[in-house]
N, C-alpha and C. Protein backbone atom coordinates (compact mmCIF):
# COMPACT_ATOMS: atom_id res chain seq x y z
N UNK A 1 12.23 -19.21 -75.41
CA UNK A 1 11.82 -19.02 -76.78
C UNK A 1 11.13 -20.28 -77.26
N UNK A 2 9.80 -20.07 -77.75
CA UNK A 2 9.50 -21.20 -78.18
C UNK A 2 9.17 -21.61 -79.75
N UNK A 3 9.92 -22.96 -80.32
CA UNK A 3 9.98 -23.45 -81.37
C UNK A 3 8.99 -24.59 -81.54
N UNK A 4 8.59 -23.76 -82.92
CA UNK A 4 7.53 -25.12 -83.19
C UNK A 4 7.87 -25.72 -84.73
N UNK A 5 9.19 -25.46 -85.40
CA UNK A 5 8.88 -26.00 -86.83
C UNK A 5 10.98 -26.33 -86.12
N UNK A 6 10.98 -28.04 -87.10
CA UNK A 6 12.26 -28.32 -86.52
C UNK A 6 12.78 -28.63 -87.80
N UNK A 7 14.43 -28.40 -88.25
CA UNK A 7 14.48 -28.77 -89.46
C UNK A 7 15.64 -30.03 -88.74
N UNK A 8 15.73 -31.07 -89.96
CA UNK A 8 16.69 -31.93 -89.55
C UNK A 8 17.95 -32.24 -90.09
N UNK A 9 19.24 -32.56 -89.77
CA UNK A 9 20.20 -31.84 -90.29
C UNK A 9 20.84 -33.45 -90.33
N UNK A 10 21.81 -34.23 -90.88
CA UNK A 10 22.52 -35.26 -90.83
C UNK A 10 24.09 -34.99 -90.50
N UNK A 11 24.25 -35.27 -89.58
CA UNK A 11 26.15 -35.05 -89.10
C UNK A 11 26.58 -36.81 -89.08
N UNK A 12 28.02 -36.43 -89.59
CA UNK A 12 28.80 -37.58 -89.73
C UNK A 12 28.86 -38.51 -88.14
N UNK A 13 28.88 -37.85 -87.33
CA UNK A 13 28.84 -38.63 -85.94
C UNK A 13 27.28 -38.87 -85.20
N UNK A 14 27.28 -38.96 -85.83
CA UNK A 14 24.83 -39.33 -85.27
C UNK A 14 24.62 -39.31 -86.38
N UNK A 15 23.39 -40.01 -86.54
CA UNK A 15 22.77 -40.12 -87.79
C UNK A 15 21.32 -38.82 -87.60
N UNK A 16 20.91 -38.64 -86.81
CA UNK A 16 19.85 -36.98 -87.10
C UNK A 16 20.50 -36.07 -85.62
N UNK A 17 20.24 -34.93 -85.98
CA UNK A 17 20.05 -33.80 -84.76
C UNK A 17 19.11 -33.24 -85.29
N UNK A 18 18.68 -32.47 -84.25
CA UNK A 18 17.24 -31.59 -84.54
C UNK A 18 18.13 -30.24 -84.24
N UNK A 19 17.49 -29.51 -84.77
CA UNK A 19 18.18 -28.11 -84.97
C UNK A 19 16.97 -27.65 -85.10
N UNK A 20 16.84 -25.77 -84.09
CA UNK A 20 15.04 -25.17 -84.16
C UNK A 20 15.55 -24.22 -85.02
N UNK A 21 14.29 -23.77 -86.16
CA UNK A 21 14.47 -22.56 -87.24
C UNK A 21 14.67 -21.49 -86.65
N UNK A 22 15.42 -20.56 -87.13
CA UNK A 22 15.16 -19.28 -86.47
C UNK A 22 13.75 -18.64 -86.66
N UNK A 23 13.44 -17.46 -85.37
CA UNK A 23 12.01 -16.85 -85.88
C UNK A 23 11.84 -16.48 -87.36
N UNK A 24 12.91 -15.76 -87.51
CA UNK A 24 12.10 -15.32 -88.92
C UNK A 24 12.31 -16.11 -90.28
N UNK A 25 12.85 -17.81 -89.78
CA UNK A 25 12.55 -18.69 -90.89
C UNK A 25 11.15 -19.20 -90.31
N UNK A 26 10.48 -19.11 -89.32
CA UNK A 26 8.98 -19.36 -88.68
C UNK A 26 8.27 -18.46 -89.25
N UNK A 27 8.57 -17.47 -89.03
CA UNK A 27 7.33 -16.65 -89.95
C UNK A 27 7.33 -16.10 -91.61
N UNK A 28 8.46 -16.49 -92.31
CA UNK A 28 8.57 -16.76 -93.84
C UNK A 28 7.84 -18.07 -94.25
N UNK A 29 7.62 -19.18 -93.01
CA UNK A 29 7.04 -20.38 -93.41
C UNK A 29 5.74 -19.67 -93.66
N UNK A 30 5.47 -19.45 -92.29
CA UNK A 30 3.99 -19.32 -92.06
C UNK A 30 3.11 -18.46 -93.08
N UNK A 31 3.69 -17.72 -93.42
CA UNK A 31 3.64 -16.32 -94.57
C UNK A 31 3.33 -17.46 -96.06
N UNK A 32 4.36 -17.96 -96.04
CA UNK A 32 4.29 -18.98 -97.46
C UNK A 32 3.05 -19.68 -97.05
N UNK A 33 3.08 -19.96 -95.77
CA UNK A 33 1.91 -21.40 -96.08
C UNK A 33 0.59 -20.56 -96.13
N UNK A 34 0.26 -19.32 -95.60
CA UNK A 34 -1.07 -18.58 -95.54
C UNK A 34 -1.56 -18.32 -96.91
N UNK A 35 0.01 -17.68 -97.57
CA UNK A 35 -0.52 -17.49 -98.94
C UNK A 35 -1.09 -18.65 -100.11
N UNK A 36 -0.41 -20.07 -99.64
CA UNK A 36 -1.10 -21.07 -100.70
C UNK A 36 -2.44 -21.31 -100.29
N UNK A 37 -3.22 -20.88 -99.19
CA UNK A 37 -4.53 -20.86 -98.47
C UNK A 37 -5.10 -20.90 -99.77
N UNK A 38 -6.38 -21.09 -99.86
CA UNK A 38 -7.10 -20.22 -100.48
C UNK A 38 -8.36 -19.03 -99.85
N UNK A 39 -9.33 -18.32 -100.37
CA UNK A 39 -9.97 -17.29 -99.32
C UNK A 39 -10.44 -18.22 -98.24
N UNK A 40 -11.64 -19.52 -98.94
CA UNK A 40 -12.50 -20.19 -97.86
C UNK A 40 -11.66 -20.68 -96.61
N UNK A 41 -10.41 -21.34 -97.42
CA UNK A 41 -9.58 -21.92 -96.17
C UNK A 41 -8.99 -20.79 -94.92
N UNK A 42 -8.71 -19.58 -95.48
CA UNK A 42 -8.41 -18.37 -94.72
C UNK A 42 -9.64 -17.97 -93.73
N UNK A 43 -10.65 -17.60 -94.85
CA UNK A 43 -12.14 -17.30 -93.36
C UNK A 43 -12.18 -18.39 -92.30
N UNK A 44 -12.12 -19.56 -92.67
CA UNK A 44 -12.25 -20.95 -91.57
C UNK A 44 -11.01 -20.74 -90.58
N UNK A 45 -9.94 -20.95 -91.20
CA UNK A 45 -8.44 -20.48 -90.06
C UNK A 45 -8.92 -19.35 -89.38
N UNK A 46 -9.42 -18.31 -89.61
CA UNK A 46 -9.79 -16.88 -88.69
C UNK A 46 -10.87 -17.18 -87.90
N UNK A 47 -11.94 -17.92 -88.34
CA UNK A 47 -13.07 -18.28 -87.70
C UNK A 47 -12.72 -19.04 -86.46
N UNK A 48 -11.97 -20.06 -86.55
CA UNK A 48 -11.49 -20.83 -85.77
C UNK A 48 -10.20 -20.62 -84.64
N UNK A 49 -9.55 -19.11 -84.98
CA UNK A 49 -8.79 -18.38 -84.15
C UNK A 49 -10.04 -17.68 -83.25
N UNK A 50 -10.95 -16.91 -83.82
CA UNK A 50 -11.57 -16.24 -83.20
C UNK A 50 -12.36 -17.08 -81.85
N UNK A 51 -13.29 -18.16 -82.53
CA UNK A 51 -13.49 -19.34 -81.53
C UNK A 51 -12.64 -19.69 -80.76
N UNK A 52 -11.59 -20.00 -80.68
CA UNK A 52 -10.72 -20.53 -79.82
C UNK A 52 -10.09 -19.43 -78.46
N UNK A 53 -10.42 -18.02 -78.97
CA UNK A 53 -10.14 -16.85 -78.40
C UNK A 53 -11.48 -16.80 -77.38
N UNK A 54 -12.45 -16.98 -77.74
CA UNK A 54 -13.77 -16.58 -77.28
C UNK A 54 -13.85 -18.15 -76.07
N UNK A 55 -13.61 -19.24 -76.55
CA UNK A 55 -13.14 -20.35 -75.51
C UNK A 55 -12.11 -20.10 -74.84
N UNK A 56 -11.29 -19.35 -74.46
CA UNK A 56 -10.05 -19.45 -73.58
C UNK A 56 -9.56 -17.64 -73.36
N UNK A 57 -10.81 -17.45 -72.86
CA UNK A 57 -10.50 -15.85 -72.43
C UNK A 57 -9.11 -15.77 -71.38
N UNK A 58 -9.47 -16.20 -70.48
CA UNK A 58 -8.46 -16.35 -69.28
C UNK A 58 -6.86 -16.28 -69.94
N UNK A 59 -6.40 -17.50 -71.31
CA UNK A 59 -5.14 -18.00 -71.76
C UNK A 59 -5.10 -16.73 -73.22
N UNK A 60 -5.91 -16.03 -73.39
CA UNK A 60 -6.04 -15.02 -74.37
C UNK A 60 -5.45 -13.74 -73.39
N UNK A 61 -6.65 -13.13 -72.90
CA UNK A 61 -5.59 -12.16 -71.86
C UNK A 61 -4.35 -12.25 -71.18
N UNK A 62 -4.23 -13.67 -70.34
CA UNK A 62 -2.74 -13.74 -70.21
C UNK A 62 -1.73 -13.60 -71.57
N UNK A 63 -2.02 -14.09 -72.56
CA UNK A 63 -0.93 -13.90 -73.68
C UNK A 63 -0.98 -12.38 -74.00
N UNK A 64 -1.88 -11.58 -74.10
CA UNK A 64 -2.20 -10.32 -74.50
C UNK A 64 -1.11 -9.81 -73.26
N UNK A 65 -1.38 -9.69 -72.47
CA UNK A 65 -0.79 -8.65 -71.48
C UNK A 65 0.43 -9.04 -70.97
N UNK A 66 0.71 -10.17 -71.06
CA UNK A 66 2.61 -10.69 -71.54
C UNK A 66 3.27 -9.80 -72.61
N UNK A 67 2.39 -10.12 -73.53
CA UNK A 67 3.29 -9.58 -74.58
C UNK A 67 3.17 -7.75 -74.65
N UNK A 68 2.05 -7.60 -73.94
CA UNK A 68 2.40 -5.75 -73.77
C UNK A 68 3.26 -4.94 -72.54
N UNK A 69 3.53 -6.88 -71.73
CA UNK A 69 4.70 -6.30 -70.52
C UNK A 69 6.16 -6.80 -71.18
N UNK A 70 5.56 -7.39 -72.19
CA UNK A 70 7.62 -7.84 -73.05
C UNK A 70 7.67 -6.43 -73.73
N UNK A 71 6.82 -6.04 -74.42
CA UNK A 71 7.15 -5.39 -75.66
C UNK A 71 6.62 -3.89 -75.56
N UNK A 72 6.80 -3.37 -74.64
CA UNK A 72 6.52 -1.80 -74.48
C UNK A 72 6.54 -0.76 -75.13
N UNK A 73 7.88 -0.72 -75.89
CA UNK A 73 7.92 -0.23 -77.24
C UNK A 73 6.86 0.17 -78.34
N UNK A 74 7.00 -1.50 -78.63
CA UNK A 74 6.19 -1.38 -80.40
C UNK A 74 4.28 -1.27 -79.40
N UNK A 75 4.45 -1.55 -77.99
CA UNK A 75 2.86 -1.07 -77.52
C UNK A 75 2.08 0.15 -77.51
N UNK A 76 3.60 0.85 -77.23
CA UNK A 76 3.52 2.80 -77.34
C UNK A 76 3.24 3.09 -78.84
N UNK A 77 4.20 2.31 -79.40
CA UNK A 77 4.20 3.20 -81.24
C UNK A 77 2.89 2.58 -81.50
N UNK A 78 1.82 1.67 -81.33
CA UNK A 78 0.95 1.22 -82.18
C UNK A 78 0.05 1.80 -81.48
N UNK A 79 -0.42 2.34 -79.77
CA UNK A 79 -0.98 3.15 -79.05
C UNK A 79 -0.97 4.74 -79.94
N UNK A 80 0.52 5.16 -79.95
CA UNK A 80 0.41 6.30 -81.09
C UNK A 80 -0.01 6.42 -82.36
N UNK A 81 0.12 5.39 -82.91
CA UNK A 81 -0.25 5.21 -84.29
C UNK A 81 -2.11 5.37 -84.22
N UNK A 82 -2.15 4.76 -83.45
CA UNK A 82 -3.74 4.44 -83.48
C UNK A 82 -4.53 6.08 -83.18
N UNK A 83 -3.80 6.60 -82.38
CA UNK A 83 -4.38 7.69 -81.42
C UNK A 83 -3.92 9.31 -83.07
N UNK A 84 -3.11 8.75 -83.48
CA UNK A 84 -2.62 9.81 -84.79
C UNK A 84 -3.72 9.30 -85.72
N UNK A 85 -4.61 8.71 -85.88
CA UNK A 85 -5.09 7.79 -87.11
C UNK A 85 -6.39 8.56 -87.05
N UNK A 86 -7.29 9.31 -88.10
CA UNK A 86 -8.91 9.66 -87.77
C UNK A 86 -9.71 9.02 -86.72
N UNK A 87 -9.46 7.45 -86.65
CA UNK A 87 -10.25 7.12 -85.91
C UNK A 87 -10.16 7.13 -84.61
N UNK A 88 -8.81 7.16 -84.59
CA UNK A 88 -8.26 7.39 -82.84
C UNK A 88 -8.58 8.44 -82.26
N UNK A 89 -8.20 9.78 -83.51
CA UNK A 89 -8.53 10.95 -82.75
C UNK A 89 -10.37 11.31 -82.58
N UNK A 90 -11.05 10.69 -83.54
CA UNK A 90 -12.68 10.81 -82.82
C UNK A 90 -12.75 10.50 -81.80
N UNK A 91 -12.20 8.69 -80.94
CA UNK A 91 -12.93 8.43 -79.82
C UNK A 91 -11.71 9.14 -78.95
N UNK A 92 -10.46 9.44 -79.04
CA UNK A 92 -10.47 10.45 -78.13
C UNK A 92 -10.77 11.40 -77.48
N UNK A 93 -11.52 12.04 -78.67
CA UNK A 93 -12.43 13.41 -78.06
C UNK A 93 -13.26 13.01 -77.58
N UNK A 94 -14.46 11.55 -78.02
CA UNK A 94 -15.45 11.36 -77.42
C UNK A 94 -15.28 10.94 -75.80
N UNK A 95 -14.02 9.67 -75.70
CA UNK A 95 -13.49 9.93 -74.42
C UNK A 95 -13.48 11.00 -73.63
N UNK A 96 -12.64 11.92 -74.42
CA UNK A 96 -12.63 12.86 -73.50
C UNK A 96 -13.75 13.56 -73.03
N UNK A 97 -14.92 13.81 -73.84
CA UNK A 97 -16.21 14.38 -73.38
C UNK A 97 -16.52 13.98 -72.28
N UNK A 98 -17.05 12.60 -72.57
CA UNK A 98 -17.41 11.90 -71.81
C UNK A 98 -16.78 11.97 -70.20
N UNK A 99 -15.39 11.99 -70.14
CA UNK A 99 -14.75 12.24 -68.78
C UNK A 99 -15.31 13.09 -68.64
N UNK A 100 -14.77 14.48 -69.29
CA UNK A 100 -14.93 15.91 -68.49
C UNK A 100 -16.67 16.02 -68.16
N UNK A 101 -17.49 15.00 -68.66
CA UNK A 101 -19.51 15.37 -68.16
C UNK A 101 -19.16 14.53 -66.97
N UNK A 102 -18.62 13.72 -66.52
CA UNK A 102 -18.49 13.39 -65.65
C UNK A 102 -18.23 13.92 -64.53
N UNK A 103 -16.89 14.51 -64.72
CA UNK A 103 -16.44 15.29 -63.46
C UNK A 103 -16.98 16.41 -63.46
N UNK A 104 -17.32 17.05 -64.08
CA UNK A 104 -18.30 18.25 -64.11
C UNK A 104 -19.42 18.04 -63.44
N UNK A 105 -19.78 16.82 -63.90
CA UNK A 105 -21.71 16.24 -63.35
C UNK A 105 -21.47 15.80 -61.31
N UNK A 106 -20.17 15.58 -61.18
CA UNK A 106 -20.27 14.89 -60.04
C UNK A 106 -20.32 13.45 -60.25
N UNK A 107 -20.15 12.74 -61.28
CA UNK A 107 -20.31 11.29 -61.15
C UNK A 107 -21.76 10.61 -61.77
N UNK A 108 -21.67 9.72 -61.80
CA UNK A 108 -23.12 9.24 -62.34
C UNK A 108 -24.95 9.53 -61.78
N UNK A 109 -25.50 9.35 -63.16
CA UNK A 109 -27.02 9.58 -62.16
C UNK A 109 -27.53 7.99 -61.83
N UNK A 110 -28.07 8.45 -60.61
CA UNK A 110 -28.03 7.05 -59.94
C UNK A 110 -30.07 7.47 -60.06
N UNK A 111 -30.58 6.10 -60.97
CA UNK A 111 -31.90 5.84 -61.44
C UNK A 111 -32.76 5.72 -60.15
N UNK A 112 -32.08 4.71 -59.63
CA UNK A 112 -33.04 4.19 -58.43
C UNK A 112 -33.60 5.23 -57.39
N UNK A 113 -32.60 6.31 -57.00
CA UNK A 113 -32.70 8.00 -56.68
C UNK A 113 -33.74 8.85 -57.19
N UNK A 114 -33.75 8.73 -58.13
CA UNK A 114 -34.11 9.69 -59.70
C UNK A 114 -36.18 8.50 -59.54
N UNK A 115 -36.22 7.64 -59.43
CA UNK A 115 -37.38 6.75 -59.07
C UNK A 115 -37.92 7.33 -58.07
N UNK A 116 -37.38 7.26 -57.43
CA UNK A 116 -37.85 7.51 -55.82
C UNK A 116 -38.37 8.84 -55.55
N UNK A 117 -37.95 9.79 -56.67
CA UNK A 117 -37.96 11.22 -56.20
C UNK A 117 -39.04 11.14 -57.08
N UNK A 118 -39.53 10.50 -58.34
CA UNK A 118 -40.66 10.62 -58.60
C UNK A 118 -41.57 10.12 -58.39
N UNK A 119 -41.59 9.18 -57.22
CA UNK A 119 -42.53 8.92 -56.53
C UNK A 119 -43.28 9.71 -55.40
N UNK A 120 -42.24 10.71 -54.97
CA UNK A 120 -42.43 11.51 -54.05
C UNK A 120 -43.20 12.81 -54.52
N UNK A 121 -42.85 12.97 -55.87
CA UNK A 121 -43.30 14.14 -56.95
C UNK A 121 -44.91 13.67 -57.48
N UNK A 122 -44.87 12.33 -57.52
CA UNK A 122 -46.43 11.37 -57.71
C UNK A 122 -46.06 11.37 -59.36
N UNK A 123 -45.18 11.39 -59.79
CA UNK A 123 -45.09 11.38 -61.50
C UNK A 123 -45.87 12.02 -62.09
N UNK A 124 -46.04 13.35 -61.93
CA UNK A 124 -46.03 14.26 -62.40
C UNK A 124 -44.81 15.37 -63.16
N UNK A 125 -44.89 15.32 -64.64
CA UNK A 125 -44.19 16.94 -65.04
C UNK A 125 -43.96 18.10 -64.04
N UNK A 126 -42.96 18.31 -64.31
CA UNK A 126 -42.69 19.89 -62.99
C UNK A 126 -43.07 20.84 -63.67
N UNK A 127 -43.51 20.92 -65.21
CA UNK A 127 -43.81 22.13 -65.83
C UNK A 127 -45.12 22.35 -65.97
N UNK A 128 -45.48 20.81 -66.95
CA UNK A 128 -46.80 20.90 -67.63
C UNK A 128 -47.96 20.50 -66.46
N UNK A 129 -47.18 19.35 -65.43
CA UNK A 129 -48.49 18.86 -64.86
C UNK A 129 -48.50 17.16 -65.41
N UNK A 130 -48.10 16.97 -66.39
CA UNK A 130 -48.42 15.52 -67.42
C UNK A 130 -48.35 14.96 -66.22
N UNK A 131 -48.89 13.99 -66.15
CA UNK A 131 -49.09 12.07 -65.49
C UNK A 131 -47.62 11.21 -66.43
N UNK A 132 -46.67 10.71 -65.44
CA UNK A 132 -45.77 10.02 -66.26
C UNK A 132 -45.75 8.93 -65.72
N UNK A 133 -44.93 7.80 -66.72
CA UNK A 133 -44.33 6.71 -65.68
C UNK A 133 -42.98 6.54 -65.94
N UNK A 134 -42.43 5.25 -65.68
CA UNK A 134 -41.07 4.99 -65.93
C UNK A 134 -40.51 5.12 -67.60
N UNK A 135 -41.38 4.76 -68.31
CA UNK A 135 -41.18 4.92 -69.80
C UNK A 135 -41.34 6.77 -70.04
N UNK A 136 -41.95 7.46 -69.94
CA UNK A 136 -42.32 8.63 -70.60
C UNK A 136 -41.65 9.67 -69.42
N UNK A 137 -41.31 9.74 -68.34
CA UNK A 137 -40.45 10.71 -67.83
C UNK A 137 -38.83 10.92 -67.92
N UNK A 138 -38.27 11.81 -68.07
CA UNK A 138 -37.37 11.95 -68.78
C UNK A 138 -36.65 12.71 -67.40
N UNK A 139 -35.14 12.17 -67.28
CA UNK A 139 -34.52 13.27 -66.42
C UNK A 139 -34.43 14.59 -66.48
N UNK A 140 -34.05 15.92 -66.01
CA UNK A 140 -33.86 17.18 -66.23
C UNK A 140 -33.25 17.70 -64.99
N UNK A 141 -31.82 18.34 -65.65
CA UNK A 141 -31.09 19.03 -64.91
C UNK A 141 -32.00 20.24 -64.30
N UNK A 142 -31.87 20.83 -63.10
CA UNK A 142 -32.48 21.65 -62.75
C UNK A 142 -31.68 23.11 -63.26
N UNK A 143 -30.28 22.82 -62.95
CA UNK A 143 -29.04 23.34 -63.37
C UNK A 143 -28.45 22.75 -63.99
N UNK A 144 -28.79 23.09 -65.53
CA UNK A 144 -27.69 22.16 -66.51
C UNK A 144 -26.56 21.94 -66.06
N UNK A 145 -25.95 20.69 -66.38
CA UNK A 145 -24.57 20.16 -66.25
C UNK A 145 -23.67 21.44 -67.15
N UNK A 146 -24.28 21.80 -67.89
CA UNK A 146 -23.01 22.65 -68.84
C UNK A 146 -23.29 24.68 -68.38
N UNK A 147 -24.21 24.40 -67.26
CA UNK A 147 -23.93 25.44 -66.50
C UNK A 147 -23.43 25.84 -65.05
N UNK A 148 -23.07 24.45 -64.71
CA UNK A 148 -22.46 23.85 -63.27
C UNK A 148 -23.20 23.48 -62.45
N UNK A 149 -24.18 22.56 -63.00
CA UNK A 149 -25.14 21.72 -62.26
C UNK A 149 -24.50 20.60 -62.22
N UNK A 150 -24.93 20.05 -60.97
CA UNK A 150 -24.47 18.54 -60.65
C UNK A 150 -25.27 16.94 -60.98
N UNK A 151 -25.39 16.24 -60.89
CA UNK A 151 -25.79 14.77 -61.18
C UNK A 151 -26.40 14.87 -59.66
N UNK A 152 -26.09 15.15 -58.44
CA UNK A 152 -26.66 15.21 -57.20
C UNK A 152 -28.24 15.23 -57.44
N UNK A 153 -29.10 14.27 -56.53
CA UNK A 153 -30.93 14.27 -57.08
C UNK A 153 -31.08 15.37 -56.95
N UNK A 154 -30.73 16.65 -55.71
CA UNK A 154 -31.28 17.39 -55.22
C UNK A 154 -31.52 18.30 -56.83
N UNK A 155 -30.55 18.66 -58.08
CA UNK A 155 -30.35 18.86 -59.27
C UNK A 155 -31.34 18.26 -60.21
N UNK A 156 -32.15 17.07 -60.13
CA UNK A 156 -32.52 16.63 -60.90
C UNK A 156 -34.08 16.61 -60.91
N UNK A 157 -35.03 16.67 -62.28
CA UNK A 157 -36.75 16.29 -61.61
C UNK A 157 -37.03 15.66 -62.59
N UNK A 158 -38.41 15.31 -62.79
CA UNK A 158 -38.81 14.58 -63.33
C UNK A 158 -39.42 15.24 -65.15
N UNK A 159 -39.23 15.48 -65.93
CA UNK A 159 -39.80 16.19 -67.10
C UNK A 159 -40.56 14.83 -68.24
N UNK A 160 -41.74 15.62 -68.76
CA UNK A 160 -42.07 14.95 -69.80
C UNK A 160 -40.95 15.41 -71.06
N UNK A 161 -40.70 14.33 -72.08
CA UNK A 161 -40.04 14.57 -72.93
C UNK A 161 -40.13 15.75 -73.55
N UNK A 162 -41.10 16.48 -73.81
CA UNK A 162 -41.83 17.53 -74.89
C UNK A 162 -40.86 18.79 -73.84
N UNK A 163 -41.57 18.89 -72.38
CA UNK A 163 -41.01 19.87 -71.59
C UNK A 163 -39.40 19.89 -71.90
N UNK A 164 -38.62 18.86 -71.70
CA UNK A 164 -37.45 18.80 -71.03
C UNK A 164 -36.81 19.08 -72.79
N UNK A 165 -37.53 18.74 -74.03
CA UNK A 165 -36.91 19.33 -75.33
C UNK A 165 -37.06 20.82 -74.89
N UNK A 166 -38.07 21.39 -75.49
CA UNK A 166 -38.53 23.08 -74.92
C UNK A 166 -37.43 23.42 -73.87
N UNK A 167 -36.91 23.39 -72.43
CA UNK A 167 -36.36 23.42 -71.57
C UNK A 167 -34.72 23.60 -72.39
N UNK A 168 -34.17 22.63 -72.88
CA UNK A 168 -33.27 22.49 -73.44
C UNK A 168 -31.90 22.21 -71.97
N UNK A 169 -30.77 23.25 -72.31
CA UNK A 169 -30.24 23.43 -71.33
C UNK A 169 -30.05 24.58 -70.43
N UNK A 170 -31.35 25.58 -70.35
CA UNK A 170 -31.46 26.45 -69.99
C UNK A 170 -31.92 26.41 -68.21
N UNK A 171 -31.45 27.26 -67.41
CA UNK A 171 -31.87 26.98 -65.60
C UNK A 171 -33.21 27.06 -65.90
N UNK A 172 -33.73 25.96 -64.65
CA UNK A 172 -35.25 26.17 -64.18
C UNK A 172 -35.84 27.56 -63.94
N UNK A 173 -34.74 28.65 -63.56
CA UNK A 173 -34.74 29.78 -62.89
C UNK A 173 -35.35 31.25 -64.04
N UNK A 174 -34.82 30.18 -65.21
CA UNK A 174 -34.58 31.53 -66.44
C UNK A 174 -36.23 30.66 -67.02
N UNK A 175 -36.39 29.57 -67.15
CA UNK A 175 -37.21 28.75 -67.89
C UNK A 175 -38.74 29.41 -67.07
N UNK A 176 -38.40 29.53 -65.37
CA UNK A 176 -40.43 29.45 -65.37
C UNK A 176 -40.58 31.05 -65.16
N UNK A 177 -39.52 32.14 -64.84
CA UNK A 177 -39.72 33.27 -64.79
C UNK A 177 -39.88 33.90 -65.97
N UNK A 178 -40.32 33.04 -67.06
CA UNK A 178 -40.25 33.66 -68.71
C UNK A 178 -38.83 34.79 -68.90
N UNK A 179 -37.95 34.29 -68.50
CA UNK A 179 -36.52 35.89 -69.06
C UNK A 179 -36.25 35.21 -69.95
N UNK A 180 -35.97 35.96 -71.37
CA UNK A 180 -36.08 35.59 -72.76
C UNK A 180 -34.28 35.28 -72.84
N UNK A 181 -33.76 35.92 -71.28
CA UNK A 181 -32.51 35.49 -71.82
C UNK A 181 -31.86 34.52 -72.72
N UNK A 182 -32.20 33.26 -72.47
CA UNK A 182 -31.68 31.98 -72.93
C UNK A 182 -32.47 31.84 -74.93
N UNK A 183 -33.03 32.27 -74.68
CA UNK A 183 -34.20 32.58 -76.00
C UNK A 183 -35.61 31.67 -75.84
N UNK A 184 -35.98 31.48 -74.51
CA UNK A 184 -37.21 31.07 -74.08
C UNK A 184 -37.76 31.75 -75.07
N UNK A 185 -39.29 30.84 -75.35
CA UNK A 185 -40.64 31.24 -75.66
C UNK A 185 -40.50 32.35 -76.83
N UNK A 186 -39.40 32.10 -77.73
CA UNK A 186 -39.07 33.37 -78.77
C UNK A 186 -39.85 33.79 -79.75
């Protein structure tokens, strides 16, 4: 346990002992002394926590993940708290999207792949014909991901932006045989 505020006590047989506060006379100090702060002196104390955090990543994470292997508990309830809170539950779902396009997609699209294949294509649109380059060609599922298409190149071509809006997430299959299924060309 470590003490940093010592009070000093006088006994008839020694003239001082040191005696350590208990914690929660440490943090009634600290509490008192924050509040005689004033704001400027408060932004500077935070400024200067934050700096000191941003200098000593290494002695920051070790303290962080000590104290979430001491304190498991209050790590779960503030994990729950957070995850019960509006904001928790947005990026959970967004999390979760995000996983499930993943495993759905097969894993990431790998660019350098996705380059190569339009080099082989000569950067050209698969629809219109357009002349593209690295800025103005746009990926396109051949088989949308949200119809069980994969991230695999063999899945992927090269579209001008304009095409691959129009296209939407409809198959290549339904898109150049004009079937109004999807509501092509309506």
């Amino acid at each position: 346990m470590r003490f940093e505020i010592v009070r000093i006590r006088k006994l008839a047989y020694t003239s001082l002992c040191y005696e350590p506060l208990h914690p929660e006379e440490i943090k009634a100090k600290r509490k008192n002394d924050w509040a005689k702060k004033t704001p400027e002196e408060r932004q500077l104390a935070n400024k200067n926590v934050t700096v000191w955090h941003q200098e000593h990543p290494e002695k920051t994470n070790d303290w962080h993940y000590g104290w979430e292997k001491k304190n498991p508990e209050k790590r779960m309830r503030s994990v729950k708290k957070y995850r019960s809170s509006p904001r928790g539950i947005v990026a959970g779902r967004r999390k979760t999207k995000r996983h499930m396009h993943l495993v759905r997609a097969g894993g990431l699209l790998d660019l350098v792949l996705f380059y190569q294949k339009c080099e082989r294509l000569d950067w050209h649109c698969q629809l219109c014909g357009k002349i593209l380059d690295e800025s103005t060609a746009t990926v396109d599922h051949i088989v949308p991901v949200s119809k069980g298409g994969t991230n695999d190149i063999e899945n992927l071509q090269p579209l001008c932006l304009k095409c691959n809006a129009k296209k939407g997430n409809r198959p290549m299959s339904l898109y150049v045989t004009g079937n109004n299924e999807g509501g092509l060309n309506g």
